[in-house]
PDB file of N, CA and C in Angstrom:
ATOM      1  N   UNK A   1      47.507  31.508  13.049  1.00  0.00           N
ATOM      2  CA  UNK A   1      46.108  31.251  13.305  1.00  0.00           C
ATOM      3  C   UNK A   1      45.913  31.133  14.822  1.00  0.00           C
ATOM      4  N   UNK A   2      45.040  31.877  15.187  1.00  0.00           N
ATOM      5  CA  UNK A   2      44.540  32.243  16.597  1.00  0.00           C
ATOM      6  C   UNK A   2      43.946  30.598  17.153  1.00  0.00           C
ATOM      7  N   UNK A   3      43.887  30.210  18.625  1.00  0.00           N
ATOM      8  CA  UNK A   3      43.219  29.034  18.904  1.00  0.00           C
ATOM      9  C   UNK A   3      42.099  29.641  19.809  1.00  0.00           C
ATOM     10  N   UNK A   4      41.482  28.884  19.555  1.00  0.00           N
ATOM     11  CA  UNK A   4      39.968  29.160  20.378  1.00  0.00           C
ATOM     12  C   UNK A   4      39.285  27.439  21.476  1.00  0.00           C
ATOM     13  N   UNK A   5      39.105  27.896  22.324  1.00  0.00           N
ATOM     14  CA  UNK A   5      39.024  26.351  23.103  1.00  0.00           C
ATOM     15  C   UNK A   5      39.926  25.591  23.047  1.00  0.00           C
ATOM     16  N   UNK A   6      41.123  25.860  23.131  1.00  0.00           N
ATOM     17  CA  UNK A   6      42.377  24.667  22.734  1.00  0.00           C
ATOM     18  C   UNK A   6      42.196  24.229  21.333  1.00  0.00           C
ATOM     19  N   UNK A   7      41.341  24.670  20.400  1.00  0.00           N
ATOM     20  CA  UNK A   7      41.443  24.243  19.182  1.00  0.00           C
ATOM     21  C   UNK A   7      41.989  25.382  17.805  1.00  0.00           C
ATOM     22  N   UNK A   8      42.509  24.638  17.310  1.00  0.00           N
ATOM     23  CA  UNK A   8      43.217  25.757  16.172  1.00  0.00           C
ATOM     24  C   UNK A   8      41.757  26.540  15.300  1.00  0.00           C
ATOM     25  N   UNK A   9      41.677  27.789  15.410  1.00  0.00           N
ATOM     26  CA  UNK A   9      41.139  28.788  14.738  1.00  0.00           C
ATOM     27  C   UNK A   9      40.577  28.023  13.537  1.00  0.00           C
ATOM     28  N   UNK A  10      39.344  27.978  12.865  1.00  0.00           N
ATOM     29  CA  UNK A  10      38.795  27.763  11.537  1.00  0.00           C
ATOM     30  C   UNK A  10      39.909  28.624  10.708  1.00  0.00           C
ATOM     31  N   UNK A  11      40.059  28.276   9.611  1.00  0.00           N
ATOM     32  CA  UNK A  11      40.928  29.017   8.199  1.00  0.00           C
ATOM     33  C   UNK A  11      39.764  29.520   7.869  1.00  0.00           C
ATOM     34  N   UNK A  12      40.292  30.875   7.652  1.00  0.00           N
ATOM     35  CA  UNK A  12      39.242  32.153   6.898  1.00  0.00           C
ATOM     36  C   UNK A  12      39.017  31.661   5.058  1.00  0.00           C
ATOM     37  N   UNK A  13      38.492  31.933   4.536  1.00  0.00           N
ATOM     38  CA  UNK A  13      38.979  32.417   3.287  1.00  0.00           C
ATOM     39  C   UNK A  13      39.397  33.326   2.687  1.00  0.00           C
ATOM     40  N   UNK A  14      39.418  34.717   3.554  1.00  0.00           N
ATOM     41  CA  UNK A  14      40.448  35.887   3.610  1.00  0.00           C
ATOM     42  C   UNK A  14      41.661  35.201   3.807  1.00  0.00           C
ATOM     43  N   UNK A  15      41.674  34.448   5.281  1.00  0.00           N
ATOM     44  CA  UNK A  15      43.386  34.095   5.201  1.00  0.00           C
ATOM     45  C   UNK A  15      44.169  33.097   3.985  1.00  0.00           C
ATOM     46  N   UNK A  16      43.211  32.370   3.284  1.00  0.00           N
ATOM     47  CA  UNK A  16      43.842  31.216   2.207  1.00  0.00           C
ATOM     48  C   UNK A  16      44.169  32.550   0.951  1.00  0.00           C
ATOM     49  N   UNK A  17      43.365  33.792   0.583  1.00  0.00           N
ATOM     50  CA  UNK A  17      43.308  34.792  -0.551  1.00  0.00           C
ATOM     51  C   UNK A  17      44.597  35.303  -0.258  1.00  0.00           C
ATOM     52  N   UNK A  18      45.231  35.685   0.990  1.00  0.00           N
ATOM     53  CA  UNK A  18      46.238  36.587   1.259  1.00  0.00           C
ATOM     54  C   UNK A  18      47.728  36.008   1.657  1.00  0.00           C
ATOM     55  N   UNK A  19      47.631  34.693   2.673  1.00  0.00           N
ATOM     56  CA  UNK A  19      48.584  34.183   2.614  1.00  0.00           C
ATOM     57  C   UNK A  19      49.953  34.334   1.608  1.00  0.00           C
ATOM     58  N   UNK A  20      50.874  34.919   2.220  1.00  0.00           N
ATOM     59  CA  UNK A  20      52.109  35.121   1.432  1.00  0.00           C
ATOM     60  C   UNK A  20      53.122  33.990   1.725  1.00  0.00           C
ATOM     61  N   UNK A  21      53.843  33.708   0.779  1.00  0.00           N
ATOM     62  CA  UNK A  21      54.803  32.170   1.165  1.00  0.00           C
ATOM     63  C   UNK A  21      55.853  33.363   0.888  1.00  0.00           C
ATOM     64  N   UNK A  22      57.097  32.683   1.400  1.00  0.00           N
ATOM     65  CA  UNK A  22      58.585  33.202   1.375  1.00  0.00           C
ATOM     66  C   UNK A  22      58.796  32.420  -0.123  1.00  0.00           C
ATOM     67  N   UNK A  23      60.064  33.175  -0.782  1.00  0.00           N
ATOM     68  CA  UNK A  23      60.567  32.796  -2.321  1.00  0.00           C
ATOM     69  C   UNK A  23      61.602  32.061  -2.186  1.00  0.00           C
ATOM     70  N   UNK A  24      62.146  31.431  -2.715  1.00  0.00           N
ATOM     71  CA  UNK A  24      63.096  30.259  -2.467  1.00  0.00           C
ATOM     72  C   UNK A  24      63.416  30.374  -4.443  1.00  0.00           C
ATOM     73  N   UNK A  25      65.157  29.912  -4.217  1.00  0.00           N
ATOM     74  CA  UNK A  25      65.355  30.095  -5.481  1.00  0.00           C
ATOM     75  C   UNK A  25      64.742  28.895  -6.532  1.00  0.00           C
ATOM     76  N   UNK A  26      64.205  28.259  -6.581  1.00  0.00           N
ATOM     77  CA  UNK A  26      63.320  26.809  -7.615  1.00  0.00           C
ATOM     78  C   UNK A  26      61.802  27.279  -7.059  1.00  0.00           C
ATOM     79  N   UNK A  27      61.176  28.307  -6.704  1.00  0.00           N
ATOM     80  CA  UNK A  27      59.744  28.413  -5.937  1.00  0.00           C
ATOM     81  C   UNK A  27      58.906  27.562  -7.214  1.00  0.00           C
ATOM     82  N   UNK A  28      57.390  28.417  -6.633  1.00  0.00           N
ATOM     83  CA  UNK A  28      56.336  27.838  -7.936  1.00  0.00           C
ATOM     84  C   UNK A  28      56.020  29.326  -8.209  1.00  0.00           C
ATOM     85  N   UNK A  29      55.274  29.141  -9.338  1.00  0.00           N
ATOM     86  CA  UNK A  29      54.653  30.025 -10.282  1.00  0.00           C
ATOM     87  C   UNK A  29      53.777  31.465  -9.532  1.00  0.00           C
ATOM     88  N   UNK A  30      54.403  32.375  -9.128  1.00  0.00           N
ATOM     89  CA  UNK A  30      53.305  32.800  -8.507  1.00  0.00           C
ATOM     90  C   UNK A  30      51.633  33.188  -8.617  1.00  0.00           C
ATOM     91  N   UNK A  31      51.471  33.103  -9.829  1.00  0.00           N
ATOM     92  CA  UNK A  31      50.161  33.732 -10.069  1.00  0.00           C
ATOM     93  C   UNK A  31      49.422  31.822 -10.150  1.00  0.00           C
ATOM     94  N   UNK A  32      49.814  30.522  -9.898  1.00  0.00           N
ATOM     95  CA  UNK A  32      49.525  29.570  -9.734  1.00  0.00           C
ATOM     96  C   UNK A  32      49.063  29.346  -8.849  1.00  0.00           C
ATOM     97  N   UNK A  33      49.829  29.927  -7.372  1.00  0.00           N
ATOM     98  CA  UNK A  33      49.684  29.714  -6.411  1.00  0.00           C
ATOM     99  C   UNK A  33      48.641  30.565  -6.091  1.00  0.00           C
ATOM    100  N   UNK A  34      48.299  32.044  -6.476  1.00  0.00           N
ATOM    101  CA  UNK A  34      47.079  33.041  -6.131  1.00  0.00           C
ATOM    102  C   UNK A  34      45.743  32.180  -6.545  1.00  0.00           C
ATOM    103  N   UNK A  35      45.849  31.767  -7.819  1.00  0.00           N
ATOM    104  CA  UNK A  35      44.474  30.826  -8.389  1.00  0.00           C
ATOM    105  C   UNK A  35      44.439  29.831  -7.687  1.00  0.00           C
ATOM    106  N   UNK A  36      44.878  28.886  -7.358  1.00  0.00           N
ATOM    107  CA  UNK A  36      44.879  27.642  -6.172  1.00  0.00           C
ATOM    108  C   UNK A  36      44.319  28.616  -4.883  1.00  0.00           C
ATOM    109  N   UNK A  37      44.974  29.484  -4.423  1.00  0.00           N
ATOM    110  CA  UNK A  37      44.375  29.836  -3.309  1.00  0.00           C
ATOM    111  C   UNK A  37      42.848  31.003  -3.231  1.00  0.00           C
ATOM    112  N   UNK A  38      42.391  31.136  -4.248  1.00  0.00           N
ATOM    113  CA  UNK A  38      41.177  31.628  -5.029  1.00  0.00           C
ATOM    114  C   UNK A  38      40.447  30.541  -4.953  1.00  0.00           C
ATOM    115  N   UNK A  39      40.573  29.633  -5.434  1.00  0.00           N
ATOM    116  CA  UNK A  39      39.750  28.471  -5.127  1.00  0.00           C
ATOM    117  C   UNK A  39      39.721  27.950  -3.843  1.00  0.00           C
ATOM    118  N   UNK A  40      40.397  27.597  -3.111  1.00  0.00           N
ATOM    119  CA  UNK A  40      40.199  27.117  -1.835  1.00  0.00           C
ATOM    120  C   UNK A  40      39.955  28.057  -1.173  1.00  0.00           C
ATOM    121  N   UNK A  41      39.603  29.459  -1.154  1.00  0.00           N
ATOM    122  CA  UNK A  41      39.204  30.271  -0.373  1.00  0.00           C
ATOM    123  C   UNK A  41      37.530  30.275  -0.968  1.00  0.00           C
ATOM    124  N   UNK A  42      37.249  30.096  -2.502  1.00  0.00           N
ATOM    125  CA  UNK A  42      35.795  29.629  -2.727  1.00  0.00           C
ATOM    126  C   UNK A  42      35.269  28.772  -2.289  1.00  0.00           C
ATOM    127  N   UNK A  43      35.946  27.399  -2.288  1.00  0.00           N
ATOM    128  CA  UNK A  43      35.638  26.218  -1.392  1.00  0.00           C
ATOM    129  C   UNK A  43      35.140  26.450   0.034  1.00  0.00           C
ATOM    130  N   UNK A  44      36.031  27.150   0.743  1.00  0.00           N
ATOM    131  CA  UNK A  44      35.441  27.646   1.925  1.00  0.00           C
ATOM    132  C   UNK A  44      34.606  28.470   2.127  1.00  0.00           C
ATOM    133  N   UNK A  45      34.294  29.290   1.555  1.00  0.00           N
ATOM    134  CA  UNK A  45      32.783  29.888   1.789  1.00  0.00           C
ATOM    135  C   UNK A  45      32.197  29.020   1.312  1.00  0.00           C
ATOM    136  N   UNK A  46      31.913  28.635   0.385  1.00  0.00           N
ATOM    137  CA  UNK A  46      30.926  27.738   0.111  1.00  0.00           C
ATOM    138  C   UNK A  46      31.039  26.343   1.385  1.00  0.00           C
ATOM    139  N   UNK A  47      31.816  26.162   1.942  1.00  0.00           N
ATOM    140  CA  UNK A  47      31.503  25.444   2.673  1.00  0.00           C
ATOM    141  C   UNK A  47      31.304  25.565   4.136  1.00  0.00           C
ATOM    142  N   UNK A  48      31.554  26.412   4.260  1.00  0.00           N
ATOM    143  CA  UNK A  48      31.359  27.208   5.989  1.00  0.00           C
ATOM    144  C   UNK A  48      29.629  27.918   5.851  1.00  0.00           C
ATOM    145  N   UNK A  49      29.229  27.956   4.244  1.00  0.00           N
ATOM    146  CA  UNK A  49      27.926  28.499   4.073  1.00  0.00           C
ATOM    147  C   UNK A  49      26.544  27.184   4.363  1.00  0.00           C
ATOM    148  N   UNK A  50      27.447  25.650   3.656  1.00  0.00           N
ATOM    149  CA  UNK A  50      26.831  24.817   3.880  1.00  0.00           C
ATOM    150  C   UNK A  50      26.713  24.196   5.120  1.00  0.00           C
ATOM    151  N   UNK A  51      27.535  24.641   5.891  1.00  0.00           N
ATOM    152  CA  UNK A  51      27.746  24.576   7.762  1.00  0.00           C
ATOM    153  C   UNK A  51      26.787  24.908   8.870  1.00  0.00           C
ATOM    154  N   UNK A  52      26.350  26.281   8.036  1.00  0.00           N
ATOM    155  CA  UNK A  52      25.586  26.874   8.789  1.00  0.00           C
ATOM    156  C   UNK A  52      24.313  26.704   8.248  1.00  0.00           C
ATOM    157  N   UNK A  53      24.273  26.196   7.444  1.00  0.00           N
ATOM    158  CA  UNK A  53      22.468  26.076   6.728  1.00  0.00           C
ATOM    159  C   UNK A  53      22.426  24.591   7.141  1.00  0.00           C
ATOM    160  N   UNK A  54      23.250  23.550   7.445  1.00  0.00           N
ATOM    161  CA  UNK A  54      22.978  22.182   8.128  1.00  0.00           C
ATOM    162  C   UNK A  54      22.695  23.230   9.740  1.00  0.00           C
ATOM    163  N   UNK A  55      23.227  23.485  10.142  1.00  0.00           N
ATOM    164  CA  UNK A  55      23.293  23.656  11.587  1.00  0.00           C
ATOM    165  C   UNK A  55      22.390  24.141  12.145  1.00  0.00           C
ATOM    166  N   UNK A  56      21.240  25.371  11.381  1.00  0.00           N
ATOM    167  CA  UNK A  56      20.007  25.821  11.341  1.00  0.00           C
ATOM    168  C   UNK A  56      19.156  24.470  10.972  1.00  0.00           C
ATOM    169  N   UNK A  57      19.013  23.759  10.024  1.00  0.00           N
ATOM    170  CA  UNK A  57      17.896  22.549   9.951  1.00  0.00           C
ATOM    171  C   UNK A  57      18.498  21.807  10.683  1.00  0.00           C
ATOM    172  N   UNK A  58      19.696  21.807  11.102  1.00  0.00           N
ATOM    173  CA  UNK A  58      20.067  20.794  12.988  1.00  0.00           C
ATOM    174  C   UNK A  58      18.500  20.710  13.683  1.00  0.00           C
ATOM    175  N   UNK A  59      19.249  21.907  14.124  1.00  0.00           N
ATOM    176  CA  UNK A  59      18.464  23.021  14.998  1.00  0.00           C
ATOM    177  C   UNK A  59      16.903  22.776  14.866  1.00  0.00           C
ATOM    178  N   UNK A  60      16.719  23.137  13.596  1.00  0.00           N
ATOM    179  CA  UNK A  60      14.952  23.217  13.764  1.00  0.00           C
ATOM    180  C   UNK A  60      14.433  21.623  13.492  1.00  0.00           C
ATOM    181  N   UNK A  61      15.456  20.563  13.306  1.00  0.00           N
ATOM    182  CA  UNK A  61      14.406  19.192  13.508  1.00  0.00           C
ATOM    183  C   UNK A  61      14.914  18.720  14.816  1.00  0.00           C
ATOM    184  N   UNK A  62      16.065  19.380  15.658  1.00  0.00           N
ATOM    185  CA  UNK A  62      15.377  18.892  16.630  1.00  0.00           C
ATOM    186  C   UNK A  62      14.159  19.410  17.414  1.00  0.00           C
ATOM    187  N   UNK A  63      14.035  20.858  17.257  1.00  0.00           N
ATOM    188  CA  UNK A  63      13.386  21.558  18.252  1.00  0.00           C
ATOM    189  C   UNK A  63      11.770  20.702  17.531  1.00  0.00           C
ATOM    190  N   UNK A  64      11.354  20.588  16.234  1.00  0.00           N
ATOM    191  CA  UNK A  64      10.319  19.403  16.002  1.00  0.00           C
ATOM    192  C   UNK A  64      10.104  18.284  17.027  1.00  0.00           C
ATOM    193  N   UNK A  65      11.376  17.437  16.543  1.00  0.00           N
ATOM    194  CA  UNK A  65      11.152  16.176  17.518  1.00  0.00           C
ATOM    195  C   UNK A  65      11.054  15.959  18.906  1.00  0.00           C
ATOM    196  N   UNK A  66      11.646  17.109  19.959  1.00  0.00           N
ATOM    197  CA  UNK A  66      11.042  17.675  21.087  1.00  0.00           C
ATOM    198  C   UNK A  66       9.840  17.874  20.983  1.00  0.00           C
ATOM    199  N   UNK A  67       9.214  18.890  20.343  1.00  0.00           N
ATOM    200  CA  UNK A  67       7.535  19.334  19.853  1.00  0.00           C
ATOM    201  C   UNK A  67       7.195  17.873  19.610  1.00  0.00           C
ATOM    202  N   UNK A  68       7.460  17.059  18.949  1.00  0.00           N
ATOM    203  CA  UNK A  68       6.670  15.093  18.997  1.00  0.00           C
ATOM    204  C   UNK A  68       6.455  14.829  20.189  1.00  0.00           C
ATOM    205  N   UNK A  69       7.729  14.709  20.715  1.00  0.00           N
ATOM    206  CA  UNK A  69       7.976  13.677  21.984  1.00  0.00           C
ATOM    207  C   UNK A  69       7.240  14.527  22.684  1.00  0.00           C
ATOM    208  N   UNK A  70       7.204  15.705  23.216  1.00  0.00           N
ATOM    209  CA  UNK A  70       5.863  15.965  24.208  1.00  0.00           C
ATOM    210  C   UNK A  70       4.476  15.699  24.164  1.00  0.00           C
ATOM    211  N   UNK A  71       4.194  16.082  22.731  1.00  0.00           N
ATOM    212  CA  UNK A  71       2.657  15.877  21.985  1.00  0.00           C
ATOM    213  C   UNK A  71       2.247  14.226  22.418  1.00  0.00           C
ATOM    214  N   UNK A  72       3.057  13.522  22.194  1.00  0.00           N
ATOM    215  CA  UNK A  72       3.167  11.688  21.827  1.00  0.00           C
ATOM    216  C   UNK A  72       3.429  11.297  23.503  1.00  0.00           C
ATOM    217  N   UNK A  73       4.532  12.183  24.296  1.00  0.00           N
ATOM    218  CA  UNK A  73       3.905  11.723  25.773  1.00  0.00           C
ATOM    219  C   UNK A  73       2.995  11.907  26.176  1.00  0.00           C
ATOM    220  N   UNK A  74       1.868  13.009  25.834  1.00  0.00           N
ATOM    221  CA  UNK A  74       1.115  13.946  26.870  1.00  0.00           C
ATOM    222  C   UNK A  74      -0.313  12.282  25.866  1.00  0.00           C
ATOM    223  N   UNK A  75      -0.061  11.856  24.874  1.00  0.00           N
ATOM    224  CA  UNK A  75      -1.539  11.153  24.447  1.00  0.00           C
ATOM    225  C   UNK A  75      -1.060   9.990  24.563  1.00  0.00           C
ATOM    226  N   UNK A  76      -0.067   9.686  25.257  1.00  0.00           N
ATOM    227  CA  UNK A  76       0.434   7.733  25.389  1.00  0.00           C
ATOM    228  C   UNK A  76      -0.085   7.776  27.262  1.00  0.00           C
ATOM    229  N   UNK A  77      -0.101   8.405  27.623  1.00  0.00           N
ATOM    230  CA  UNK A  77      -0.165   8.303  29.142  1.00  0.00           C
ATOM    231  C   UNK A  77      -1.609   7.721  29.654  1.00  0.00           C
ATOM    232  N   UNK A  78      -1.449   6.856  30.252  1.00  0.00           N
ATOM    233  CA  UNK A  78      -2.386   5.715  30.546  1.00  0.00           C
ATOM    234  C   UNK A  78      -3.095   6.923  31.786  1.00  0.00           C
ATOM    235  N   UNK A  79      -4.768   6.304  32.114  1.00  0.00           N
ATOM    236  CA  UNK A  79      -5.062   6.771  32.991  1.00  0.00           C
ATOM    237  C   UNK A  79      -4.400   6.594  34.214  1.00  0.00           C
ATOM    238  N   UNK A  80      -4.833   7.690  35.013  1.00  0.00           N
ATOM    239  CA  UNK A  80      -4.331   7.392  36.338  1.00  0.00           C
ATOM    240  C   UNK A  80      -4.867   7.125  37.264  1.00  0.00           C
ATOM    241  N   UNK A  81      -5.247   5.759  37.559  1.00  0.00           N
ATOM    242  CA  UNK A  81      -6.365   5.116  38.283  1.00  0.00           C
ATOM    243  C   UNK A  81      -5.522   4.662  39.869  1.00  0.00           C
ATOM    244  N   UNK A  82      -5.599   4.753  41.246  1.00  0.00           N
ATOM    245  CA  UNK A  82      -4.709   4.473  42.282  1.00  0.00           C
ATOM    246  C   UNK A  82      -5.807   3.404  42.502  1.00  0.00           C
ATOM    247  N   UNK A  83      -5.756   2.468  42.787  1.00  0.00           N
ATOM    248  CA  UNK A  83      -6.293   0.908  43.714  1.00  0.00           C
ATOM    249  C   UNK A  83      -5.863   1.057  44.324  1.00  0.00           C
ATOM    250  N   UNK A  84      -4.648   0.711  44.776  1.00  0.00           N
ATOM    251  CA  UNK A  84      -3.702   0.124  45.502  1.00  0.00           C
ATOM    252  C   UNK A  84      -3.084  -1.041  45.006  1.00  0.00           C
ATOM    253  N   UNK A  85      -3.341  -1.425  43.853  1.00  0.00           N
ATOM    254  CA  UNK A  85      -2.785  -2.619  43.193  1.00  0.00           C
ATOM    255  C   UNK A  85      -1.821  -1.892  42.309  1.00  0.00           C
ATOM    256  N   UNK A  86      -0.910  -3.246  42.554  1.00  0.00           N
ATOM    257  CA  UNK A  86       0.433  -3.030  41.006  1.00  0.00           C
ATOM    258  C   UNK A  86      -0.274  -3.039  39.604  1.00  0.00           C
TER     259      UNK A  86
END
């Protein structure tokens, strides 16, 4: 797995589907190990899908609450009267 920013690469769910282990004489089951990794490669799309659909409504409540906070400064702002007094 490739690093990106000093950080280890996201796991694909291509790479969990394909991953090959070496055989060892006591291994596990192989077609056990394909279904385990069928699922955790579903898991991950489904969850790299829910990643990006948080990260878009991130996105658009903050760009809202910016859109507030200007609206809510521009009608809180006291007149601007100079006296010369505090």
């Amino acid at each position: 797995m490739a690093q990106v920013y000093g950080y280890p690469a996201r796991l694909t769910p291509h790479e969990v589907r394909t991953r090959a282990f070496t055989a060892q004489l006591r291994g596990v089951d192989p077609d056990e190990v394909r279904e385990f990794q069928a699922r955790v490669a579903d898991e991950l799309t489904m969850l790299n899908e829910t990643v990006r659909l948080l990260s878009r409504e991130n996105d658009r409540i903050g760009r809202a609450l910016r859109d507030w906070q200007i609206m809510h400064a521009q009608e809180c702002r006291p007149p601007h009267h100079n006296s010369g007094h505090w």
